[in-house]
Protein backbone atom coordinates (compact mmCIF):
# COMPACT_ATOMS: atom_id res chain seq x y z
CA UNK A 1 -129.79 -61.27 81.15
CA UNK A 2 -129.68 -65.31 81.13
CA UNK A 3 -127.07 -67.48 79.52
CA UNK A 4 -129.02 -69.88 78.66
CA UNK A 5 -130.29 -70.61 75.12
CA UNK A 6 -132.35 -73.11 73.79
CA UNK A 7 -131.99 -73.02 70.06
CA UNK A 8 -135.24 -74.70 68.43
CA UNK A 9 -134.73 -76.88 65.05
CA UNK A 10 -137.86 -77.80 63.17
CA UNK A 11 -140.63 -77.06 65.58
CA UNK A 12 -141.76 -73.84 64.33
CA UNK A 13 -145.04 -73.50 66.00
CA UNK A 14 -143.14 -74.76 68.93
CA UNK A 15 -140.80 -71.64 68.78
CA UNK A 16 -143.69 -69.19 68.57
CA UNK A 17 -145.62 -70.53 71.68
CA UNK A 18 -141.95 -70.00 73.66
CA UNK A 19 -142.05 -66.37 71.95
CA UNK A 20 -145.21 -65.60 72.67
CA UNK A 21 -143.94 -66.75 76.99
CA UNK A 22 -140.69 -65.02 76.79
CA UNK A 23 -141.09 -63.22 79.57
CA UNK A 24 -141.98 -66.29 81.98
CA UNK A 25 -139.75 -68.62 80.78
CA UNK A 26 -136.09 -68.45 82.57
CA UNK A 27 -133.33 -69.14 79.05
CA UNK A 28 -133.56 -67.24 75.73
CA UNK A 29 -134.97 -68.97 73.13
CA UNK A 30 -134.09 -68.75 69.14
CA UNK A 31 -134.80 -70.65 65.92
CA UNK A 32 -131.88 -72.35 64.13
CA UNK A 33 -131.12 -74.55 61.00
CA UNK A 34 -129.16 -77.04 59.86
CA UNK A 35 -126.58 -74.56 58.56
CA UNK A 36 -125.99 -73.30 62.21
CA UNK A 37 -126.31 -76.34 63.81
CA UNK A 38 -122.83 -77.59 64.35
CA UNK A 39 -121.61 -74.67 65.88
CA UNK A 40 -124.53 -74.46 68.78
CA UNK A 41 -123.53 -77.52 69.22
CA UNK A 42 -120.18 -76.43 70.26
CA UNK A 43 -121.55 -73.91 73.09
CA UNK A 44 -121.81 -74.38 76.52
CA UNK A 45 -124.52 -72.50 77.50
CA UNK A 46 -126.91 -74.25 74.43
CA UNK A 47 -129.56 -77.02 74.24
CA UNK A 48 -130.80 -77.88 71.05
CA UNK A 49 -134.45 -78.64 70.83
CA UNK A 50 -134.96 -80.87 67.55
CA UNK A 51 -137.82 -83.65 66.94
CA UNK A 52 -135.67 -86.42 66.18
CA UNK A 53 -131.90 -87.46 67.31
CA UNK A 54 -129.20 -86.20 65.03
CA UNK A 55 -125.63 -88.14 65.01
CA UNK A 56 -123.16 -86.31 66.25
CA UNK A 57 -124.70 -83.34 66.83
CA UNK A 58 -124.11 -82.79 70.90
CA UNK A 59 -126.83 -80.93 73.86
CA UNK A 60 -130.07 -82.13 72.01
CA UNK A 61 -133.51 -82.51 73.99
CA UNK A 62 -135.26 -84.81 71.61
CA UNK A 63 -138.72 -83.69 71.65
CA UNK A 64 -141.25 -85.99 69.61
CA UNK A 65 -144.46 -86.72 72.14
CA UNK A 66 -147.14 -85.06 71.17
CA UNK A 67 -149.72 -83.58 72.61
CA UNK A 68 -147.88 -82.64 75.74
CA UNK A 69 -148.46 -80.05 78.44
CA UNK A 70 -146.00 -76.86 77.99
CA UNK A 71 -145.15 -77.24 81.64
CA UNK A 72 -143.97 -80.85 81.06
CA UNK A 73 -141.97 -79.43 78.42
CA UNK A 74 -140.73 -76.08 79.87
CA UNK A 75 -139.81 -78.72 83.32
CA UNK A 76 -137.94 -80.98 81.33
CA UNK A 77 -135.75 -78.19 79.37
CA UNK A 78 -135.14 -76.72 83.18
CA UNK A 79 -133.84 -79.97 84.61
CA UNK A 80 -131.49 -80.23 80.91
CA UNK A 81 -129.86 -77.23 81.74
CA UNK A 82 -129.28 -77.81 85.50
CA UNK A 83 -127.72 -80.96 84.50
CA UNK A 84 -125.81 -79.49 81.74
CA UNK A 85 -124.40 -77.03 84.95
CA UNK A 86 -123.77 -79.03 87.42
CA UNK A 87 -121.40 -81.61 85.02
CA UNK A 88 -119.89 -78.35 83.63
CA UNK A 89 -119.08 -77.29 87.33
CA UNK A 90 -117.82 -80.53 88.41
CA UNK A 91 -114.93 -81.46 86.41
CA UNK A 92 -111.37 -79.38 85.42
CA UNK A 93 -108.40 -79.36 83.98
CA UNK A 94 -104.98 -78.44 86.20
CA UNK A 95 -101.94 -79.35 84.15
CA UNK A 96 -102.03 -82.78 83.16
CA UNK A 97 -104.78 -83.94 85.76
CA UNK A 98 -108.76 -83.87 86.13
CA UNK A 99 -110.50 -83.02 89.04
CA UNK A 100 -114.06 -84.16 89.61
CA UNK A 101 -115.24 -81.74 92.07
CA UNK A 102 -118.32 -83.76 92.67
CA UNK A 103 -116.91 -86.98 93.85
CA UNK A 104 -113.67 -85.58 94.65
CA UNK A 105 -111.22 -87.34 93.02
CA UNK A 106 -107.77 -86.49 90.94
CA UNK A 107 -107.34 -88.18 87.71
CA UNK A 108 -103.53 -89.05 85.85
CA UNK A 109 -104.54 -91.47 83.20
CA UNK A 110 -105.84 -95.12 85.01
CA UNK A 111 -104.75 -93.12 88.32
CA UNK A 112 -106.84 -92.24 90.62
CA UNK A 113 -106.96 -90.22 94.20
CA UNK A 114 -109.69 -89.88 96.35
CA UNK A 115 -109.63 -86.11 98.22
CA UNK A 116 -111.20 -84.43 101.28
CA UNK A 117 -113.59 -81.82 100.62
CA UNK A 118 -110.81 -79.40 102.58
CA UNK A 119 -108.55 -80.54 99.66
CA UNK A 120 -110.62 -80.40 96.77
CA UNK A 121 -111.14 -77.09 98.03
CA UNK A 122 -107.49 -75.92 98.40
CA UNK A 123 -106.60 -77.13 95.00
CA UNK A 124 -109.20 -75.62 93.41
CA UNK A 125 -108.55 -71.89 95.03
CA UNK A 126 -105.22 -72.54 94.78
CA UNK A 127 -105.84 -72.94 90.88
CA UNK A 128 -107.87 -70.25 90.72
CA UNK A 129 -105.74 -67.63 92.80
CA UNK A 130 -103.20 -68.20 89.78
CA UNK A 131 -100.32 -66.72 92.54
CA UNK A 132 -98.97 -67.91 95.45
CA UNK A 133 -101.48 -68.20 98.23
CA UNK A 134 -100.27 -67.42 101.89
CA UNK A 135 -101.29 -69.69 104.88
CA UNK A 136 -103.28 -66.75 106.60
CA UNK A 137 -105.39 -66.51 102.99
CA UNK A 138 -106.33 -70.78 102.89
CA UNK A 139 -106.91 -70.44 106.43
CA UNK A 140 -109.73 -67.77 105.87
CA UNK A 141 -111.40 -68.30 102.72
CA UNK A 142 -110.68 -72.71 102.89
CA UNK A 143 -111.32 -73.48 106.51
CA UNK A 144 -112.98 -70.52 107.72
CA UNK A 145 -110.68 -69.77 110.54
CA UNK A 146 -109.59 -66.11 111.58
CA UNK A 147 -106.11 -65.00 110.95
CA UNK A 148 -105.51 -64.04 114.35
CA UNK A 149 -106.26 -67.76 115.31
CA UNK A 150 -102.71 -69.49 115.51
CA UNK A 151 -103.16 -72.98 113.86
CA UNK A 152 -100.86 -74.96 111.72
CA UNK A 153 -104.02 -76.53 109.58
CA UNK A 154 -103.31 -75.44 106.46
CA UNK A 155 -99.38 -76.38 106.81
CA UNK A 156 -100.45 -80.10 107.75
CA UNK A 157 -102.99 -80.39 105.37
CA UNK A 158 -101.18 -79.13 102.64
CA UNK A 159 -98.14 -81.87 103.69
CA UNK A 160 -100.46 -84.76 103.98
CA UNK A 161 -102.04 -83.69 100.68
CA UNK A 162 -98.73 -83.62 98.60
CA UNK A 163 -97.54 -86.93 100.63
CA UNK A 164 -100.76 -88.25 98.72
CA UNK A 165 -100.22 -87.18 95.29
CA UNK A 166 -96.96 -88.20 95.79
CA UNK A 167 -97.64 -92.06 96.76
CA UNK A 168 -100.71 -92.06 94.20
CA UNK A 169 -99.11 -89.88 91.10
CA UNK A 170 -95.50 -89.80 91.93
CA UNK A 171 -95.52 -86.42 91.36
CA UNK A 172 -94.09 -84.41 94.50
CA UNK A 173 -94.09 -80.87 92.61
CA UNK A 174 -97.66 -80.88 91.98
CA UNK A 175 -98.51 -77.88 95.04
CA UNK A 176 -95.15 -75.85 95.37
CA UNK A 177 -94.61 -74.09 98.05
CA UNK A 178 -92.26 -70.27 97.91
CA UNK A 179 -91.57 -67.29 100.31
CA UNK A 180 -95.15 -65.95 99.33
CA UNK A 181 -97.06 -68.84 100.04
CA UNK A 182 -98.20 -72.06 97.98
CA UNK A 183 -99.50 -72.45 94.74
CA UNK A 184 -99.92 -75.12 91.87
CA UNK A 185 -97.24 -75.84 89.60
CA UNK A 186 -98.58 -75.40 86.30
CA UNK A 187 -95.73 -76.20 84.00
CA UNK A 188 -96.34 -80.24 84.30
């Protein structure tokens, strides 16, 4: 089943050609009105397809060229929702920072650090591991390297990467590291 929705407002005959396609086109497709508009609005996995721009109303395609080839149409809602992805996927919220994992960089107000993509990629599984991580563990699923392989990579990288934070943020409990491993504080 796709997560994608496209919720159509005001282009009725519009909503029965995508019907009548269903089963070619790649998101789900439904008719809304105003009453319901606000909330899609809210969703993350919605585009709203209306015929003129509505204030404040966020993820509209404005869709008011007529006559226009369905493929033209069908390409440009494609490329909406790949876009809508991809700047979904690229930014988070750890504590009181934002990552950008596109451009790499850590956020603290007008702060700013530029990362590797090794450490972008630590923090993040770090963050997402939600325990402590053990060297053996980054090693493996970070840089790839077998656990039989003795390295201290992930013990210098992790040291350089917390010297950084702390120069940049002035924050030198940001990764913590215990008896089981390392892991993000969360409680800043």
């Amino acid at each position: 089943m796709n997560n994608h929705n496209l919720a159509i407002y005001e282009l009725d005959e519009l909503y029965n050609i995508f019907v009548e396609i269903n089963k070619d086109i790649n998101f789900n497709v439904e008719k809304t009105d105003q009453h319901q508009l606000s909330n899609l609005s809210l969703k993350s996995n919605t585009l709203i397809l209306t015929k003129k721009e509505i204030p404040g109303l966020n993820n509209q395609i404005i869709f008011n060229k007529f006559p226009t080839s369905i493929f033209k149409l069908l390409e440009k809602i494609n490329i909406e929702f790949i876009k809508k992805n991809f700047h979904e996927q690229s930014e988070i919220l750890i504590g009181n920072y934002n990552f950008n994992i596109n451009s790499r960089e850590m956020f603290l107000k007008d702060n700013k650090l530029k990362l590797t993509e090794k450490e972008i990629g630590s923090i993040v599984y770090l963050f997402k591991a939600n325990k402590p991580v053990g060297i053996q563990e980054l090693q493996s699923e970070v840089w790839g390297y077998q656990s039989q392989v003795e390295t201290h990579t992930v013990e210098t990288h992790i040291y350089r990467l917390r010297k950084k934070i702390l120069k940049v943020f002035k924050d030198d409990y940001f990764i913590i590291s215990n008896d089981n491993g390392y892991e993000i504080n969360k409680k800043k």
